[in-house]
PDB file of N, CA and C in Angstrom:
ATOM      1  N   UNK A   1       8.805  -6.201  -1.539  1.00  0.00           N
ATOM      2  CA  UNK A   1       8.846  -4.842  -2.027  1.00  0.00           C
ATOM      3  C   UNK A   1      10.161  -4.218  -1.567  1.00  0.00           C
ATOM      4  N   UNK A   2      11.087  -3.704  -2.844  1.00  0.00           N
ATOM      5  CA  UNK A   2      12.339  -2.936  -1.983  1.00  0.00           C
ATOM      6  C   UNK A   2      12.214  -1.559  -2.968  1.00  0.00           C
ATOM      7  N   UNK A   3      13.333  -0.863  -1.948  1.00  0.00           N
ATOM      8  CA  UNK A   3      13.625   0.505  -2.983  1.00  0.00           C
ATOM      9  C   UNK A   3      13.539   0.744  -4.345  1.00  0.00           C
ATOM     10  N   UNK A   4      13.511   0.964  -5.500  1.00  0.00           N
ATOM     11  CA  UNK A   4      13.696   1.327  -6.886  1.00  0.00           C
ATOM     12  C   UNK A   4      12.592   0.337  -7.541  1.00  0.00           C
ATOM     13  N   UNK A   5      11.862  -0.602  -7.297  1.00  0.00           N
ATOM     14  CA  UNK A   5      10.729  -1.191  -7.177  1.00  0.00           C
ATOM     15  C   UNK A   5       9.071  -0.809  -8.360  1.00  0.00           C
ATOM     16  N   UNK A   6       8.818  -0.745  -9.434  1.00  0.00           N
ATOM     17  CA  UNK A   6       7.952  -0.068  -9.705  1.00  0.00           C
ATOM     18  C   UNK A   6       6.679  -0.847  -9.520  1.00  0.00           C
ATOM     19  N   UNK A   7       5.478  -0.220  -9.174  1.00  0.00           N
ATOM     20  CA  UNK A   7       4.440  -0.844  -8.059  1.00  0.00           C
ATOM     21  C   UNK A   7       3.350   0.316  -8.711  1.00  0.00           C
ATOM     22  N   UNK A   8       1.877  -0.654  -8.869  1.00  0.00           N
ATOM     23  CA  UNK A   8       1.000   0.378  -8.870  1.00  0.00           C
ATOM     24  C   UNK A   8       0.092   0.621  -7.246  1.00  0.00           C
ATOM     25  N   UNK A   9      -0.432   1.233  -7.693  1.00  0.00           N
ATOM     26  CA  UNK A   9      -1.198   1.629  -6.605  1.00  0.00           C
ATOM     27  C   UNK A   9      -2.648   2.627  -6.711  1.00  0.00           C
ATOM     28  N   UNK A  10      -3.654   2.234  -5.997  1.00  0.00           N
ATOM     29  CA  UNK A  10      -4.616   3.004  -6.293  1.00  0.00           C
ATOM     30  C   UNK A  10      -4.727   4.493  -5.936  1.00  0.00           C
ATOM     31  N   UNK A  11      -5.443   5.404  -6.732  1.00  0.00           N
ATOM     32  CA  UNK A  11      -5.268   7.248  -6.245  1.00  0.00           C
ATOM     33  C   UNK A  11      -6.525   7.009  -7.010  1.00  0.00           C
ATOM     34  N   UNK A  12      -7.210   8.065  -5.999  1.00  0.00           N
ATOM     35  CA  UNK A  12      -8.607   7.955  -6.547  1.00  0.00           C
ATOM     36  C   UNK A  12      -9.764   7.159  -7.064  1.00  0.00           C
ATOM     37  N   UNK A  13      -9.716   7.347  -8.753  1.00  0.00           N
ATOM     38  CA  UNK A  13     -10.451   5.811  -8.840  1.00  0.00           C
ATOM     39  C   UNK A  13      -9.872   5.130  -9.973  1.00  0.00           C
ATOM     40  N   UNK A  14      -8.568   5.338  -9.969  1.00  0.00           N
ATOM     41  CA  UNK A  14      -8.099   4.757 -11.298  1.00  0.00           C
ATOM     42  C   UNK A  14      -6.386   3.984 -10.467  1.00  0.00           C
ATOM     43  N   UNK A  15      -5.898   3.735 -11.531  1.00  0.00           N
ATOM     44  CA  UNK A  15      -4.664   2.857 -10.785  1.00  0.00           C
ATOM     45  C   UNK A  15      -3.622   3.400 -11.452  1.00  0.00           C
ATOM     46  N   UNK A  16      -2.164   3.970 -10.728  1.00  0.00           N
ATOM     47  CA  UNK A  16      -1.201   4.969 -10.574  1.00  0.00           C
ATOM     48  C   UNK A  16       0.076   3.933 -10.337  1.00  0.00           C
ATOM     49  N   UNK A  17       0.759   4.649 -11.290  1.00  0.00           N
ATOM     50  CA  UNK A  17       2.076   3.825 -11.155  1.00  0.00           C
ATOM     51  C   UNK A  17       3.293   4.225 -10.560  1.00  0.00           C
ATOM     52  N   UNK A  18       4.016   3.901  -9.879  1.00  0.00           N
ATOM     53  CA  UNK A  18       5.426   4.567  -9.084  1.00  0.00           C
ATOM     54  C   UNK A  18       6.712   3.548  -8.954  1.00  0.00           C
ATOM     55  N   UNK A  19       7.483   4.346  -8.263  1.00  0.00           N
ATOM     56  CA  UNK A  19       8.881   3.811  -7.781  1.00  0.00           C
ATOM     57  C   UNK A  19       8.459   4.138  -6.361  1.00  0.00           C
ATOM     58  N   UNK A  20       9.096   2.785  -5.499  1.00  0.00           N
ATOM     59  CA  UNK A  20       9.150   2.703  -4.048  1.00  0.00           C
ATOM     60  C   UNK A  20      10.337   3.450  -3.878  1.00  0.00           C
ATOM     61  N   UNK A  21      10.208   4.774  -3.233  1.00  0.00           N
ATOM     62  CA  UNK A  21      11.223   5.545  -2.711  1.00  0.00           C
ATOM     63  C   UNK A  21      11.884   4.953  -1.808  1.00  0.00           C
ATOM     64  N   UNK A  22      10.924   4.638  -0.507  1.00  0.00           N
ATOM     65  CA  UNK A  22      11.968   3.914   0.792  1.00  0.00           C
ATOM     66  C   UNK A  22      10.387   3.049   1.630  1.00  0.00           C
ATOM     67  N   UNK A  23      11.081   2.241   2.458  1.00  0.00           N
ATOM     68  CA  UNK A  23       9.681   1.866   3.389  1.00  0.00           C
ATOM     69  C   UNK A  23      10.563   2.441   4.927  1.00  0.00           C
ATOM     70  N   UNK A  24       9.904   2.509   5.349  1.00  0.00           N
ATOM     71  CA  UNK A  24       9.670   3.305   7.097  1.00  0.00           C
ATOM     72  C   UNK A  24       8.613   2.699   7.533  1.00  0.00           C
ATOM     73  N   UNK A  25       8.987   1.306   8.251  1.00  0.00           N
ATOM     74  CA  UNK A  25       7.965   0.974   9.388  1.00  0.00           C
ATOM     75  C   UNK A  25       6.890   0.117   8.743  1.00  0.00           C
ATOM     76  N   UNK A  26       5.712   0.798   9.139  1.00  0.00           N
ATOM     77  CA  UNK A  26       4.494   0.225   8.292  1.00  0.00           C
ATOM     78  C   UNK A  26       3.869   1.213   7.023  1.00  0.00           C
ATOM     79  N   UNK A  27       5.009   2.072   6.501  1.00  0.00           N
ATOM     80  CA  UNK A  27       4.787   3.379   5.837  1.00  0.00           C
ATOM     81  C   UNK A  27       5.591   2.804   4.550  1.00  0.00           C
ATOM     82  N   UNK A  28       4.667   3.207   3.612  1.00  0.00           N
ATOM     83  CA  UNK A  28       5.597   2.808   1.894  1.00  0.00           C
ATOM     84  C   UNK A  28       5.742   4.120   1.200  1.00  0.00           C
ATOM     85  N   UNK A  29       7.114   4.695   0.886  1.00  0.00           N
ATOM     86  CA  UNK A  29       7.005   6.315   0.243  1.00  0.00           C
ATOM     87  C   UNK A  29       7.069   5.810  -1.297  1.00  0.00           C
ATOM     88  N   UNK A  30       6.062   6.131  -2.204  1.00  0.00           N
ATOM     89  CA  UNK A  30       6.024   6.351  -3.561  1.00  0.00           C
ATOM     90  C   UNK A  30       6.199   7.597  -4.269  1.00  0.00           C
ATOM     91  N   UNK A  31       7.383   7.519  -5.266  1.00  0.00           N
ATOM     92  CA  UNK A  31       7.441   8.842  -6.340  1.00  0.00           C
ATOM     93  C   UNK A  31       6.892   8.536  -7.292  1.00  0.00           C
ATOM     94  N   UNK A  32       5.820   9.167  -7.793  1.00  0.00           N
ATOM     95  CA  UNK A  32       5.101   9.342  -8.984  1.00  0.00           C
ATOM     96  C   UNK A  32       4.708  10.003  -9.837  1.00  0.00           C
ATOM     97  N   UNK A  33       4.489  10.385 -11.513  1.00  0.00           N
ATOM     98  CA  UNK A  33       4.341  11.130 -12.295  1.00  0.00           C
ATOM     99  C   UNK A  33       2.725  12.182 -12.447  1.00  0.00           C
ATOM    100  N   UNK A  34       2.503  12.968 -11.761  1.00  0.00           N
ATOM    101  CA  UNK A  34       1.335  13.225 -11.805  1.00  0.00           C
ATOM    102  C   UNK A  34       0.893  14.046 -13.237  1.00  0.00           C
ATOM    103  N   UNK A  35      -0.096  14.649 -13.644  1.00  0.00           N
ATOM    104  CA  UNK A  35      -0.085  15.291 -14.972  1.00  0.00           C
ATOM    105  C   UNK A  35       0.615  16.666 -14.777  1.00  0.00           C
ATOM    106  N   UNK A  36       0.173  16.854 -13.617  1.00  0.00           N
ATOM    107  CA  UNK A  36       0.556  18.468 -13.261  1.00  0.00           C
ATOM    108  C   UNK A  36       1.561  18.639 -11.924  1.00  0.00           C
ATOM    109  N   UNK A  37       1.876  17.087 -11.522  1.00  0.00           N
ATOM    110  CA  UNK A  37       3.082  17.453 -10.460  1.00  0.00           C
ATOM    111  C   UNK A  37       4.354  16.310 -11.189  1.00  0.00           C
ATOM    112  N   UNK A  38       5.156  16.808 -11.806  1.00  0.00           N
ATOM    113  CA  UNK A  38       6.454  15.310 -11.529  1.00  0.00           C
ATOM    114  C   UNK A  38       7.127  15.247 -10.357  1.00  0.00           C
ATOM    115  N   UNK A  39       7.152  13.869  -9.748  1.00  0.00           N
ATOM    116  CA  UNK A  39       7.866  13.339  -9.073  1.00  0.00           C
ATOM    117  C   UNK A  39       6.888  13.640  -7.296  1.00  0.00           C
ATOM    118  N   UNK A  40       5.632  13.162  -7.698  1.00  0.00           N
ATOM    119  CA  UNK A  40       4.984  13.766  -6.626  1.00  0.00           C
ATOM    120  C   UNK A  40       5.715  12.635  -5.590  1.00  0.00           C
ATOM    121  N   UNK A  41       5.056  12.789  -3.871  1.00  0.00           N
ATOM    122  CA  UNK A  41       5.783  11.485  -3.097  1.00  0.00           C
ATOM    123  C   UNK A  41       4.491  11.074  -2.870  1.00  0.00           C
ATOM    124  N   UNK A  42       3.898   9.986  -2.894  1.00  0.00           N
ATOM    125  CA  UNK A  42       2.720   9.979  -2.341  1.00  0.00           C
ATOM    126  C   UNK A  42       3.146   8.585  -1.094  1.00  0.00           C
ATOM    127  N   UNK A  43       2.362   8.538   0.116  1.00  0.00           N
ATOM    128  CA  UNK A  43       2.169   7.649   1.384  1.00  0.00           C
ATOM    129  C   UNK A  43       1.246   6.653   1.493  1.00  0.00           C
ATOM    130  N   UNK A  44       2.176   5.423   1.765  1.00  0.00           N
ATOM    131  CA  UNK A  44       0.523   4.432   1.709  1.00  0.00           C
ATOM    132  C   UNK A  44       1.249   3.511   2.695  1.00  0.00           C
ATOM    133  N   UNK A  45       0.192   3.053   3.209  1.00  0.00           N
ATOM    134  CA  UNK A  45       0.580   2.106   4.155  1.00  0.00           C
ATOM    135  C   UNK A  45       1.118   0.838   3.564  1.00  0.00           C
ATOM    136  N   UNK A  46       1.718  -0.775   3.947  1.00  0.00           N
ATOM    137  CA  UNK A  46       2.514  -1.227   3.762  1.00  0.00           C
ATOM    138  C   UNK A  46       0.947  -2.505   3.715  1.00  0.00           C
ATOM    139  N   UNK A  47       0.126  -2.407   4.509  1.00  0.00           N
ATOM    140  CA  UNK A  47      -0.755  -4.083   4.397  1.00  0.00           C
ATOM    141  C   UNK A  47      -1.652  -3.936   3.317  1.00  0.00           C
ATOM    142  N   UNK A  48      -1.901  -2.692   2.452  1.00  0.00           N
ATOM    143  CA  UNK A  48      -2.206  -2.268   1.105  1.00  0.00           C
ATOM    144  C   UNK A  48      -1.955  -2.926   0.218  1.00  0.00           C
ATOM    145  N   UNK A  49      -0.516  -3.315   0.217  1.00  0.00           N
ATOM    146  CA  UNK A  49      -0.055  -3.876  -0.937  1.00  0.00           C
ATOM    147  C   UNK A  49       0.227  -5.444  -0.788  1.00  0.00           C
ATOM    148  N   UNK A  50       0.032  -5.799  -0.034  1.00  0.00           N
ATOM    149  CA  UNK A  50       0.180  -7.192   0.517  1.00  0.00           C
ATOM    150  C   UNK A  50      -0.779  -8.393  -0.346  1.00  0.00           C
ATOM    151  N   UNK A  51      -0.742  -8.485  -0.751  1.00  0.00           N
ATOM    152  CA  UNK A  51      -1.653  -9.533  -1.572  1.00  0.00           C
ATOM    153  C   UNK A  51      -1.565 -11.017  -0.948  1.00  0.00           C
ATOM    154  N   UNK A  52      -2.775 -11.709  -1.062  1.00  0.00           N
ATOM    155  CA  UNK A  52      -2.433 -13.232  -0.529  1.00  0.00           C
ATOM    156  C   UNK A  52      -2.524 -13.612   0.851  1.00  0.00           C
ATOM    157  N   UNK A  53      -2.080 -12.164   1.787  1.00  0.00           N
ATOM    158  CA  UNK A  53      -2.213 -12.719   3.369  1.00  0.00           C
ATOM    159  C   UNK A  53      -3.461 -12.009   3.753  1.00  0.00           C
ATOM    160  N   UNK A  54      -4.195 -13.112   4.574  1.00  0.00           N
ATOM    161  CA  UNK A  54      -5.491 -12.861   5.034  1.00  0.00           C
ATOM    162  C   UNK A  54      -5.351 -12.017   6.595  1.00  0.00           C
ATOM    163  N   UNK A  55      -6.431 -11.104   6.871  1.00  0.00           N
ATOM    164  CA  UNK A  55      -6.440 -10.958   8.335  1.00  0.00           C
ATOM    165  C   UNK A  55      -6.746 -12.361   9.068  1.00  0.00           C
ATOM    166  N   UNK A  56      -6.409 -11.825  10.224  1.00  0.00           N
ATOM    167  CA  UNK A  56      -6.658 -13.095  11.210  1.00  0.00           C
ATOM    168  C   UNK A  56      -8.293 -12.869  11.781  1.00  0.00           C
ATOM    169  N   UNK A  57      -8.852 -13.532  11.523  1.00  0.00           N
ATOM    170  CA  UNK A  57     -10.239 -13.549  12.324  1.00  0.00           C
ATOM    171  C   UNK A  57     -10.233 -14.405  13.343  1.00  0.00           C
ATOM    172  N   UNK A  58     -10.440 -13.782  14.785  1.00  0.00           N
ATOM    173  CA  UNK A  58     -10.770 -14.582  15.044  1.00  0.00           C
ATOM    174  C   UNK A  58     -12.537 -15.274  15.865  1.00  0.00           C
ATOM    175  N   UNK A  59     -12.416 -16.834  15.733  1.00  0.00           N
ATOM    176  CA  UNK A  59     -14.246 -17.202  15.677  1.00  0.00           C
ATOM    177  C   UNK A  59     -14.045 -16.589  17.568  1.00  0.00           C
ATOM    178  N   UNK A  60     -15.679 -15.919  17.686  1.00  0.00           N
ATOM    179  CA  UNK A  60     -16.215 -15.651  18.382  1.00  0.00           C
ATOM    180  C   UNK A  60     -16.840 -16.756  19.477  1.00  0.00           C
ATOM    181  N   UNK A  61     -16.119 -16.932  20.341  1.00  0.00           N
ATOM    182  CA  UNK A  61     -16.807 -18.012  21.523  1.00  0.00           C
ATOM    183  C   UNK A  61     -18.264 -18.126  21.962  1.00  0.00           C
ATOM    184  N   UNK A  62     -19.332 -19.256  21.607  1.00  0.00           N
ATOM    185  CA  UNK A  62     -20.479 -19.447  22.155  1.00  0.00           C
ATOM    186  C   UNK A  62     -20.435 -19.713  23.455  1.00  0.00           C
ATOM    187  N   UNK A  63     -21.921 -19.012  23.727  1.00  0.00           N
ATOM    188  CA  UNK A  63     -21.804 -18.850  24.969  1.00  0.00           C
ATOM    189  C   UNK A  63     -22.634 -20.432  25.727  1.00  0.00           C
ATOM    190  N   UNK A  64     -22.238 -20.477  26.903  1.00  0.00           N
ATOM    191  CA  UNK A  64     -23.095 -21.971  27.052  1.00  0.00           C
ATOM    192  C   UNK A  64     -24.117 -20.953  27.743  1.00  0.00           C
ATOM    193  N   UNK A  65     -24.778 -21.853  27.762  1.00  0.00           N
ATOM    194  CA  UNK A  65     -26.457 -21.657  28.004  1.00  0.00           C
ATOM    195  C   UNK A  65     -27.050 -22.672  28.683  1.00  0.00           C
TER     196      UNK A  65
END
């Protein structure tokens, strides 16, 4: 994912389309067309959009007995 980037993303319950303004950290800034705002910024975190990488689980140690 870089700057100028167009990316959807979920808002509410439907799916919203933008330009990646900038990333900061673990922070993704999106500009997007709203009906009643242009050029809103909206904030989403960065492991949101990540597709493909799993959390790490890890297995829980049995106990001996």
């Amino acid at each position: 994912m870089k700057p100028g980037e167009k990316i959807t993303f979920p808002f509410g319950k439907k799916q919203m389309e933008g330009t990646v303004k900038k990333i900061a950290g673990k922070t993704v800034y999106i500009v997007a067309d709203f009906p009643k705002h242009k050029g809103k910024i909206v904030k989403r975190p960065v492991f949101s959009f990540e597709k493909g990488k799993k959390k790490s689980t890890k297995a829980k140690p049995k106990k001996a007995e």
